[in-house]
C-alpha atoms as a PDB file:
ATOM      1  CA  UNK A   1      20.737  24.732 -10.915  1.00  0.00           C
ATOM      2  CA  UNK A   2      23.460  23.101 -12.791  1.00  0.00           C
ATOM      3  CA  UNK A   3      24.692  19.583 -13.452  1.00  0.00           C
ATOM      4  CA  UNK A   4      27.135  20.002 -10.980  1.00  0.00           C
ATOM      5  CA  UNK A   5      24.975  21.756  -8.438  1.00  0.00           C
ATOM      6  CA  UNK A   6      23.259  18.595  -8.419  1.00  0.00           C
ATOM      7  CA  UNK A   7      26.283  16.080  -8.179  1.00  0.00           C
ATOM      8  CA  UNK A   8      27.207  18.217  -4.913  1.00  0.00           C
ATOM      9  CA  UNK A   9      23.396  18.111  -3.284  1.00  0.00           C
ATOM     10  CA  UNK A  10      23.183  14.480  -4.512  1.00  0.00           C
ATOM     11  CA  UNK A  11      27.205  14.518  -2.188  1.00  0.00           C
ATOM     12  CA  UNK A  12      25.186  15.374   0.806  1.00  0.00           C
ATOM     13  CA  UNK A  13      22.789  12.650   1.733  1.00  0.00           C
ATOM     14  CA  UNK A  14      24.787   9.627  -0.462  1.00  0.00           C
ATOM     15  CA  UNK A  15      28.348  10.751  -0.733  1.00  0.00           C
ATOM     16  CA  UNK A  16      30.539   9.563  -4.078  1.00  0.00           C
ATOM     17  CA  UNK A  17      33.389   8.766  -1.467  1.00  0.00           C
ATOM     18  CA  UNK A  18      31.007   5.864  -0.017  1.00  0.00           C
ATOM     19  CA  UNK A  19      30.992   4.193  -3.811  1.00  0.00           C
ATOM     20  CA  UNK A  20      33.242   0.752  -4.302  1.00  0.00           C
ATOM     21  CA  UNK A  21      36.500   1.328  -6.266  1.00  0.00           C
ATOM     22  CA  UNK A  22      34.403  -0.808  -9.136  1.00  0.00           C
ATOM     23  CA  UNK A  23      31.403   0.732  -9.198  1.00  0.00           C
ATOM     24  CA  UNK A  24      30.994   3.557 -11.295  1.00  0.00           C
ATOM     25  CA  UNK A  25      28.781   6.346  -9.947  1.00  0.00           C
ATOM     26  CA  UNK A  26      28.709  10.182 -10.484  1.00  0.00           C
ATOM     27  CA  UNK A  27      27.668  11.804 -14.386  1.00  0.00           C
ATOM     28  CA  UNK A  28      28.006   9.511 -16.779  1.00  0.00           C
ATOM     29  CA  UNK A  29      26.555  11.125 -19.721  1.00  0.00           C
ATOM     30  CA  UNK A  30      26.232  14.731 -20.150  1.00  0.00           C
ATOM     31  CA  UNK A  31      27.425  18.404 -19.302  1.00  0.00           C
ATOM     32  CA  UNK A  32      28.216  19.956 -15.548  1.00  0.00           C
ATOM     33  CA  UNK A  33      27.264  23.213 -16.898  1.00  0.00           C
ATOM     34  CA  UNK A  34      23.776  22.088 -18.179  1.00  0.00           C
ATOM     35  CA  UNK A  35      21.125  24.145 -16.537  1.00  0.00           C
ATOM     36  CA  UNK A  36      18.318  21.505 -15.020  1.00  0.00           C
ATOM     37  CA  UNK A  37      14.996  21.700 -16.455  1.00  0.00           C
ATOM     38  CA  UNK A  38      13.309  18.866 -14.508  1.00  0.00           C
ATOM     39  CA  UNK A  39      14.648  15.678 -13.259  1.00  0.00           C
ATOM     40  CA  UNK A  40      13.672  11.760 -13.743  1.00  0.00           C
ATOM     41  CA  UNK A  41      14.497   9.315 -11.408  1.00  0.00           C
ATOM     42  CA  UNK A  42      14.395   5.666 -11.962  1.00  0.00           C
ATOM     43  CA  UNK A  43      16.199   1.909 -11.329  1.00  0.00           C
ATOM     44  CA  UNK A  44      17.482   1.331 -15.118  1.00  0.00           C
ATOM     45  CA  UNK A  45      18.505   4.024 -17.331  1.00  0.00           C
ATOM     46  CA  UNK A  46      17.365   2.000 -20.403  1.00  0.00           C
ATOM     47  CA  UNK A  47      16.418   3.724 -23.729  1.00  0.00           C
ATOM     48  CA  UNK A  48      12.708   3.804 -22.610  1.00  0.00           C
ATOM     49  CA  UNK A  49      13.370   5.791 -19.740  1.00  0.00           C
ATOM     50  CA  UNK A  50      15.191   8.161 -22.013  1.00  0.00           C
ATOM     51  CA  UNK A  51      12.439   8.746 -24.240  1.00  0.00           C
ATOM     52  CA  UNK A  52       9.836   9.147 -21.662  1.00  0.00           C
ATOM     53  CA  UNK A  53      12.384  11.636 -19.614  1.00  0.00           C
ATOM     54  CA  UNK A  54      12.354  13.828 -22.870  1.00  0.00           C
ATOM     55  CA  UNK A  55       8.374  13.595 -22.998  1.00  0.00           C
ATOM     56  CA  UNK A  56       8.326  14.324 -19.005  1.00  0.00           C
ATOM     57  CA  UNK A  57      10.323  17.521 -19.656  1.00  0.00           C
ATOM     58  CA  UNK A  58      13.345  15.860 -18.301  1.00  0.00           C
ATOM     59  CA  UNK A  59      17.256  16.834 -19.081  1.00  0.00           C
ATOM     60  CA  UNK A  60      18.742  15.018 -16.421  1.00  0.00           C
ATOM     61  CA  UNK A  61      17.913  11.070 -15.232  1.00  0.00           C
ATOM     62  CA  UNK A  62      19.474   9.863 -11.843  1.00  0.00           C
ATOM     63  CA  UNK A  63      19.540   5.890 -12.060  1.00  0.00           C
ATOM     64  CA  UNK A  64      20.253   3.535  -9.391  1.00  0.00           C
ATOM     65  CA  UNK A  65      21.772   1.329 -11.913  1.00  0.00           C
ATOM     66  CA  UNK A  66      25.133   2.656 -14.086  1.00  0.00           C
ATOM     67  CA  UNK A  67      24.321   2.999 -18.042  1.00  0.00           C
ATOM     68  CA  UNK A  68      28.094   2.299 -18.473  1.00  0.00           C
ATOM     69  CA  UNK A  69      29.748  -0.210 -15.847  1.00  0.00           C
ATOM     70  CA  UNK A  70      32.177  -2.071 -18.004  1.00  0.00           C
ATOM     71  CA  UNK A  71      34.433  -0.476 -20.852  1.00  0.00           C
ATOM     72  CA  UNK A  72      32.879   0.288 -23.693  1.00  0.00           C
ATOM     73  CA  UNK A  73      33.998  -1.012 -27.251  1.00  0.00           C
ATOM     74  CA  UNK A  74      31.134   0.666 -29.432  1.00  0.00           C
ATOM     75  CA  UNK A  75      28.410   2.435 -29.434  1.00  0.00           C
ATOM     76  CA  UNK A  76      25.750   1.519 -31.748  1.00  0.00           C
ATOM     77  CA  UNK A  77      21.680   0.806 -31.542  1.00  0.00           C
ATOM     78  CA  UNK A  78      22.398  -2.747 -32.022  1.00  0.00           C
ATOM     79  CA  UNK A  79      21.926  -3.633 -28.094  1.00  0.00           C
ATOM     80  CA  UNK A  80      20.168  -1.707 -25.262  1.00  0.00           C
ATOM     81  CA  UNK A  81      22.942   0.072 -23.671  1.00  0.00           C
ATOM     82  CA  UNK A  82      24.161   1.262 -27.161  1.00  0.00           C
ATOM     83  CA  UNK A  83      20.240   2.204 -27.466  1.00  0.00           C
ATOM     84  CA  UNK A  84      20.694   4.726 -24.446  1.00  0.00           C
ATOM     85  CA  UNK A  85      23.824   5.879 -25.230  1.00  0.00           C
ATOM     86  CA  UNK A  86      22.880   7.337 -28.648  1.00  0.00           C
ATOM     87  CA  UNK A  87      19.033   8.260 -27.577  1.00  0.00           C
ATOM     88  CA  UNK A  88      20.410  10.254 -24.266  1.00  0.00           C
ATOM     89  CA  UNK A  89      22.853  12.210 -26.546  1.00  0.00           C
ATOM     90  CA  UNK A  90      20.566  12.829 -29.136  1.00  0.00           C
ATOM     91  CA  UNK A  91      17.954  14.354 -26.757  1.00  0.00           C
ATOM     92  CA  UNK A  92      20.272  15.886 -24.514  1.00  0.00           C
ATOM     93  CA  UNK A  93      19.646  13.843 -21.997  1.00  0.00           C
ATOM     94  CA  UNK A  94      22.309  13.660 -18.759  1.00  0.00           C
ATOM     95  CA  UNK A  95      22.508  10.685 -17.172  1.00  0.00           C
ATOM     96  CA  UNK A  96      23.532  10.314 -13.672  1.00  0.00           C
ATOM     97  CA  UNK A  97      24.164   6.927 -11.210  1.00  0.00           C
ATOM     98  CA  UNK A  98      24.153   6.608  -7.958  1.00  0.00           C
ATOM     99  CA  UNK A  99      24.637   3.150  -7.280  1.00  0.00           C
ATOM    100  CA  UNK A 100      26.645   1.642  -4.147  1.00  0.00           C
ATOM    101  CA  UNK A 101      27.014   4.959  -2.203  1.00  0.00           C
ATOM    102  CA  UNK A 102      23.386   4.971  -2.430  1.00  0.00           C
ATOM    103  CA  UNK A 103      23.410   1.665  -1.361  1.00  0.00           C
ATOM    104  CA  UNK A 104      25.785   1.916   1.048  1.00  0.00           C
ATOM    105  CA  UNK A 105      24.236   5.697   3.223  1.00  0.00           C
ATOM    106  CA  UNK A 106      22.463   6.051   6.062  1.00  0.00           C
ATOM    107  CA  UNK A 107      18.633   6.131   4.759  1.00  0.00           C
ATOM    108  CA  UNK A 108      19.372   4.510   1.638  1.00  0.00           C
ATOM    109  CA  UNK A 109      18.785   1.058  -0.277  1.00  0.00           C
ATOM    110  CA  UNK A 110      19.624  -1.903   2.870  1.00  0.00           C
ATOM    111  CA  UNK A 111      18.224   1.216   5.427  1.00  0.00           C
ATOM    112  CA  UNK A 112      14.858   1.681   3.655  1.00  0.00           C
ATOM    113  CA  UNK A 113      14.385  -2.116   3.447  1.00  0.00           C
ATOM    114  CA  UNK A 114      15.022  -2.768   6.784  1.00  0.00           C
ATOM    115  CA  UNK A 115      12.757  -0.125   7.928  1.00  0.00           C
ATOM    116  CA  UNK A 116       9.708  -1.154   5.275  1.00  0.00           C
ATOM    117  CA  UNK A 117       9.979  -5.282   7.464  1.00  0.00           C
ATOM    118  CA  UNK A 118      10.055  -3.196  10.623  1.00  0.00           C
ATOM    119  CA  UNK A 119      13.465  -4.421  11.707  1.00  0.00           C
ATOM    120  CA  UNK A 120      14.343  -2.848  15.281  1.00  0.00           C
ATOM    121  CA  UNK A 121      17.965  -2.146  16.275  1.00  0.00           C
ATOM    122  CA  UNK A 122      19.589  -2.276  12.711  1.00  0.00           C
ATOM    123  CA  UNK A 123      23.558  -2.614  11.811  1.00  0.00           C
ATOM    124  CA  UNK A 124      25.582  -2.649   9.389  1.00  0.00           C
ATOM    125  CA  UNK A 125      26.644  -6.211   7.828  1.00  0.00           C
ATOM    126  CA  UNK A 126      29.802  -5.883   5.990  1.00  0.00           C
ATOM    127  CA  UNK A 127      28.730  -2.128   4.937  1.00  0.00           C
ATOM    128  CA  UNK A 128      26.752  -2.846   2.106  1.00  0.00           C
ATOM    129  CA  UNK A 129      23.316  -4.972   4.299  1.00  0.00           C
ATOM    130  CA  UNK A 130      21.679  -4.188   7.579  1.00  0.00           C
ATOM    131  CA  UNK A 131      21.149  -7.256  10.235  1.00  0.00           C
ATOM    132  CA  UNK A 132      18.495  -6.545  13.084  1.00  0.00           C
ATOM    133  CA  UNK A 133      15.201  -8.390  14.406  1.00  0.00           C
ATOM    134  CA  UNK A 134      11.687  -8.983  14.862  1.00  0.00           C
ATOM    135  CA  UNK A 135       9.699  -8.383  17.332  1.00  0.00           C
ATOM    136  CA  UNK A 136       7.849 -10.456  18.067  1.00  0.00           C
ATOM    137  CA  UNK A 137       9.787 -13.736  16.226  1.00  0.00           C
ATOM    138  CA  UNK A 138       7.725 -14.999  13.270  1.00  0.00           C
ATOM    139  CA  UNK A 139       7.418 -18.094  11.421  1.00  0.00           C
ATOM    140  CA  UNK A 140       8.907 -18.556   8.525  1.00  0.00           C
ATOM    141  CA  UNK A 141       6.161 -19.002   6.147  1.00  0.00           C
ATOM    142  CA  UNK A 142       4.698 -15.843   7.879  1.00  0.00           C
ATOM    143  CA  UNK A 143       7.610 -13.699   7.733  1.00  0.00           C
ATOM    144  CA  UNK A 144       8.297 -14.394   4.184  1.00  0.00           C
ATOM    145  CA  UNK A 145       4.736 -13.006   3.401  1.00  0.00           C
ATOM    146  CA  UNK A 146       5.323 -10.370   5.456  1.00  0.00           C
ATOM    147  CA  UNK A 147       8.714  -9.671   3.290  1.00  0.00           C
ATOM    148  CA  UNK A 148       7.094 -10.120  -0.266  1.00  0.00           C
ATOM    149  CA  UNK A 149       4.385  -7.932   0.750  1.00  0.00           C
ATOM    150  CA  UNK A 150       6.393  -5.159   2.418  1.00  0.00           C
ATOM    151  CA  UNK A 151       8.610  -4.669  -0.826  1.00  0.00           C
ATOM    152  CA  UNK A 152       5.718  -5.438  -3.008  1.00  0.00           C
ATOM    153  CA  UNK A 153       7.562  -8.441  -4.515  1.00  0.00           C
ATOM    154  CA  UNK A 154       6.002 -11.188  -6.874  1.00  0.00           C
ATOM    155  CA  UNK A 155       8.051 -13.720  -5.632  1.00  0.00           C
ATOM    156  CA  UNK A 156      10.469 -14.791  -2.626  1.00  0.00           C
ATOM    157  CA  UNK A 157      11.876 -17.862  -2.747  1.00  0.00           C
ATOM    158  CA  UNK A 158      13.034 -19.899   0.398  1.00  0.00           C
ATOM    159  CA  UNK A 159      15.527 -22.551   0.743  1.00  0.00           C
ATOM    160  CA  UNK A 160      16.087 -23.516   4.294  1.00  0.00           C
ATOM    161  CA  UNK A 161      16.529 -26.835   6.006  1.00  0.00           C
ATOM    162  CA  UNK A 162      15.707 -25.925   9.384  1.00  0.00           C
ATOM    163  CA  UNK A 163      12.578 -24.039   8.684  1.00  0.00           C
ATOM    164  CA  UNK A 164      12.419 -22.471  12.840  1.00  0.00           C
ATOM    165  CA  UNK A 165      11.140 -18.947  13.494  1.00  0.00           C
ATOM    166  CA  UNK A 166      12.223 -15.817  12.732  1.00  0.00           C
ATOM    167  CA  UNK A 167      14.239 -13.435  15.427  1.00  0.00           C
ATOM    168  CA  UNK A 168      16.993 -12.608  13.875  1.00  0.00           C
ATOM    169  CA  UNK A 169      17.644 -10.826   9.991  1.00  0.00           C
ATOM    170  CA  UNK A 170      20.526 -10.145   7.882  1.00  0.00           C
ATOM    171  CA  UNK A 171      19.866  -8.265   4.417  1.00  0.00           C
ATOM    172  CA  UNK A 172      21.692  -6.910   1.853  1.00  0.00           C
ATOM    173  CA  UNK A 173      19.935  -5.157  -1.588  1.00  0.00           C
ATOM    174  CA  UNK A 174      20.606  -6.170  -4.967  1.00  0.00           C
ATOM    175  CA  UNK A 175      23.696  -8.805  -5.510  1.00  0.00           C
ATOM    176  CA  UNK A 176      24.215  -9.735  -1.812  1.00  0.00           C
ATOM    177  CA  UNK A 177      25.917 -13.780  -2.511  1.00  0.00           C
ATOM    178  CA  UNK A 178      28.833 -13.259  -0.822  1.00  0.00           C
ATOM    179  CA  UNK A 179      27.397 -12.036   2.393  1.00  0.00           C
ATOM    180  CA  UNK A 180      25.677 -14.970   3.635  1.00  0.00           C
ATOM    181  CA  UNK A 181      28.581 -15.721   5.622  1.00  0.00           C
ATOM    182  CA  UNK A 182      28.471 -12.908   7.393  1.00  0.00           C
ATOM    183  CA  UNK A 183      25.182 -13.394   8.068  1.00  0.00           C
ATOM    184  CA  UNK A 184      25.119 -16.903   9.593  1.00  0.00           C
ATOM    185  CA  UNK A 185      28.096 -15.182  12.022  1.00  0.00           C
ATOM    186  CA  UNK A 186      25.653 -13.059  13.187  1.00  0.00           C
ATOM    187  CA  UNK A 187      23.211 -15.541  14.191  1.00  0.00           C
ATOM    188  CA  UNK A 188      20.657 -14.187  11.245  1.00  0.00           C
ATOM    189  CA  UNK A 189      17.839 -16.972  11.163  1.00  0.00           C
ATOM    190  CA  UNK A 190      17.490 -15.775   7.757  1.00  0.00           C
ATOM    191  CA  UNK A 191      19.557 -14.022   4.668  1.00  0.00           C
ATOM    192  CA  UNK A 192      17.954 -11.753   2.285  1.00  0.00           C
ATOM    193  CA  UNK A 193      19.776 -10.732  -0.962  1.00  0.00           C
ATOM    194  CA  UNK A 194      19.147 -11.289  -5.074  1.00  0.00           C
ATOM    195  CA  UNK A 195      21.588 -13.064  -7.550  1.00  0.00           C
ATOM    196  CA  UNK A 196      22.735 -16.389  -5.662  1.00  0.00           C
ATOM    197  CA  UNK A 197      24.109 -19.251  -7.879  1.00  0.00           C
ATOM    198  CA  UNK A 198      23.014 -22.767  -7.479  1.00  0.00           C
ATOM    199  CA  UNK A 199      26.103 -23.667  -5.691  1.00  0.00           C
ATOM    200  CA  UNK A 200      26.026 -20.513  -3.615  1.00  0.00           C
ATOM    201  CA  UNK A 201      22.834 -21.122  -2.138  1.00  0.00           C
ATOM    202  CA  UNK A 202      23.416 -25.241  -1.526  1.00  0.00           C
ATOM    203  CA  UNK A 203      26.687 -23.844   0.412  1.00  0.00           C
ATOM    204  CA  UNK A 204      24.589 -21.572   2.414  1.00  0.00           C
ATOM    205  CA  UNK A 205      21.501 -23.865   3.062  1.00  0.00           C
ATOM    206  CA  UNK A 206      23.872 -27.103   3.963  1.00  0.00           C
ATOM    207  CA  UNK A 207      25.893 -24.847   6.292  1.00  0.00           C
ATOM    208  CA  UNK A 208      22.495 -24.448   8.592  1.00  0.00           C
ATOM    209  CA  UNK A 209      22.027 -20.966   6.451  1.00  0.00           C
ATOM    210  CA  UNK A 210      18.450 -20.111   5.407  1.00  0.00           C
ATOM    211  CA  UNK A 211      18.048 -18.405   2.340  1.00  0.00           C
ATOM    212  CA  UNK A 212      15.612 -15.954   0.627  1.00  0.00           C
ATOM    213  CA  UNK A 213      15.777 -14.366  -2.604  1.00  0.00           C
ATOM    214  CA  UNK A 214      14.145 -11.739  -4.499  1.00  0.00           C
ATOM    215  CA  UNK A 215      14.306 -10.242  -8.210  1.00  0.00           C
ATOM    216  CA  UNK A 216      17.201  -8.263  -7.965  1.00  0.00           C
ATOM    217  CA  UNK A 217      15.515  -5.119  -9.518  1.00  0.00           C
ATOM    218  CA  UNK A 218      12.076  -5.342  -7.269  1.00  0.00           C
ATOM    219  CA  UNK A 219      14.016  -5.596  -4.220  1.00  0.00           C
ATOM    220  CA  UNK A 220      16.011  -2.832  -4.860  1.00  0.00           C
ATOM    221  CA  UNK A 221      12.700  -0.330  -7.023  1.00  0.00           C
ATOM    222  CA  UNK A 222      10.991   0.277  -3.442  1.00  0.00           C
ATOM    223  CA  UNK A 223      14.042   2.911  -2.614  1.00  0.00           C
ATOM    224  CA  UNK A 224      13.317   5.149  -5.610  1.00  0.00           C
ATOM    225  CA  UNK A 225      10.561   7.126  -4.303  1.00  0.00           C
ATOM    226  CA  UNK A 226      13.011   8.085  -1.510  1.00  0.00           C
ATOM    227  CA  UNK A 227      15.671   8.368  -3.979  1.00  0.00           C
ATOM    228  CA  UNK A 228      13.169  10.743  -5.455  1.00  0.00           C
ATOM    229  CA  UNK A 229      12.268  12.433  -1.913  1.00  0.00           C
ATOM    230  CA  UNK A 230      16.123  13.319  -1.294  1.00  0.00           C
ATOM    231  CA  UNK A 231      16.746  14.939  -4.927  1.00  0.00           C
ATOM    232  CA  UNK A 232      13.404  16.753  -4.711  1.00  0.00           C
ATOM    233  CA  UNK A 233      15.483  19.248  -1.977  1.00  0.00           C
ATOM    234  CA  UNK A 234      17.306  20.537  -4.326  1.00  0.00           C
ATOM    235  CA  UNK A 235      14.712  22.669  -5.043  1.00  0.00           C
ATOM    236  CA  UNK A 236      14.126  21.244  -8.877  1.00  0.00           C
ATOM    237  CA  UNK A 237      11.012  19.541  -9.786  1.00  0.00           C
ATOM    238  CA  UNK A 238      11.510  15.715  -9.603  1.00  0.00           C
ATOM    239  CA  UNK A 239       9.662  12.884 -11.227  1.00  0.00           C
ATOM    240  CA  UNK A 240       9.917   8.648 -11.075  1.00  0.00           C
ATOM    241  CA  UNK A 241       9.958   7.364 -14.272  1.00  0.00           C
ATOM    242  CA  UNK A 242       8.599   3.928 -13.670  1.00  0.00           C
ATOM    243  CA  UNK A 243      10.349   1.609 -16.628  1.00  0.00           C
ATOM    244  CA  UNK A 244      12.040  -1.838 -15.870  1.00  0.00           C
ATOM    245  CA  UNK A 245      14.992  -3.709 -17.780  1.00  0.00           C
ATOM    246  CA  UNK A 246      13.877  -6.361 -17.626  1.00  0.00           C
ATOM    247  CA  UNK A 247       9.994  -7.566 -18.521  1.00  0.00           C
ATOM    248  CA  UNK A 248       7.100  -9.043 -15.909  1.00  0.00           C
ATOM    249  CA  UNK A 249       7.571 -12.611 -15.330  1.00  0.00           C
ATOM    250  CA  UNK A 250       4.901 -15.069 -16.793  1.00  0.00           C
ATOM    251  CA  UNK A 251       4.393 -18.022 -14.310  1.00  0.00           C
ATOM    252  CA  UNK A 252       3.676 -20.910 -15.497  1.00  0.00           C
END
């Protein structure tokens, strides 16, 4: 199979057309014509992910996250993305995102979430998060342990003022701020997301809101075996190549 054999499987189960106008999904880095060897699937296409698709046997790398999201000035090892660039081209290496329509489809990011906290009767909340409930309502404290170990998180941070059970849940996967809104006019008891400023979350919390927030790349890392699932019919041999940005956090 081809590149572009796999852009059109990859158009069945999270269609391009889905993507925001800003996002920048599809091939960005490579040849349509390539034949496929193997492919790597991971969150970040950083330049370690690069290197360790070449040692996997990899040619092609489908990453949640776009390489290139913003224009590009230069293209030197200086910085990480610059890094990727020139290691990808230099091993032949095509890289491929699938960001917001993979957020965005039925059974992906905000639907495998849900579905991992056992939420029953899930809808969409503004397209990009999912809103349903528990069953039976749980206490906070509870259901935030229930959350971080679900999605295998190492942290989930709570800011609430009410602090009353939980029926009701909105969530949206990776940068989610501007949904809590939307959430409290659903009658969520709590919002789920990553990235909330300060300000953003005192809004939220004085306006009855309560908030909880994950790393914005461990929330979003539990849909890559699935990712990984849904490429695999294809027919090519797929593989997760487990590399993060961004290092572990050291508590102290």
């Amino acid at each position: 199979m081809k590149i572009s054999g796999l852009l059109r499987h990859i158009d069945t189960f999270a269609p391009f057309s889905l993507a925001e106008d800003w996002d920048n999904s599809g091939l960005l880095i490579g040849n349509y014509d390539d034949e496929i060897k193997r492919i790597g699937v991971c969150l970040d296409a950083v330049s370690e992910a690069v290197i360790e698709a070449e040692e996997l046997g990899c040619n092609v790398i489908v990453a949640h996250h776009p390489l290139i999201f913003r224009p590009v000035r230069n293209i030197t090892v200086s910085n990480e993305q610059g890094r990727t660039i020139f290691e990808a081209v230099r091993r032949n290496i095509n890289i491929i995102a699938v960001h917001t329509n993979w957020d965005k489809t039925a059974g992906g990011v905000n639907d495998i979430l849900s579905a991992l906290i056992g939420l029953k009767h899930p809808e969409p909340l503004n397209t990009f998060g999912v809103f349903g409930v528990i069953s039976p309502r749980m206490k906070l404290n509870n259901f935030a342990e229930h959350v971080k170990s679900s999605w295998g998180l190492s942290r989930l941070d709570v800011y609430t003022k009410k602090n009353k059970p939980v029926s009701r849940v909105a969530l949206c996967g990776g940068s989610g701020a501007e949904f809590w809104k939307s959430a409290k006019g659903i009658g969520a008891d709590v919002y789920i997301t990553a990235d909330m400023k300060y300000h953003e979350i005192s809004d939220a919390v004085n306006d009855g809101m309560t908030i909880a927030l994950c790393d914005h790349g461990e929330m979003e890392r539990v849909s890559i075996s699935q990712l990984a699932h849904k490429l695999e019919g294809c027919g090519i041999e797929t593989v997760i190549i487990d590399v993060k940005a961004l290092p572990p956090i050291i508590r102290i």
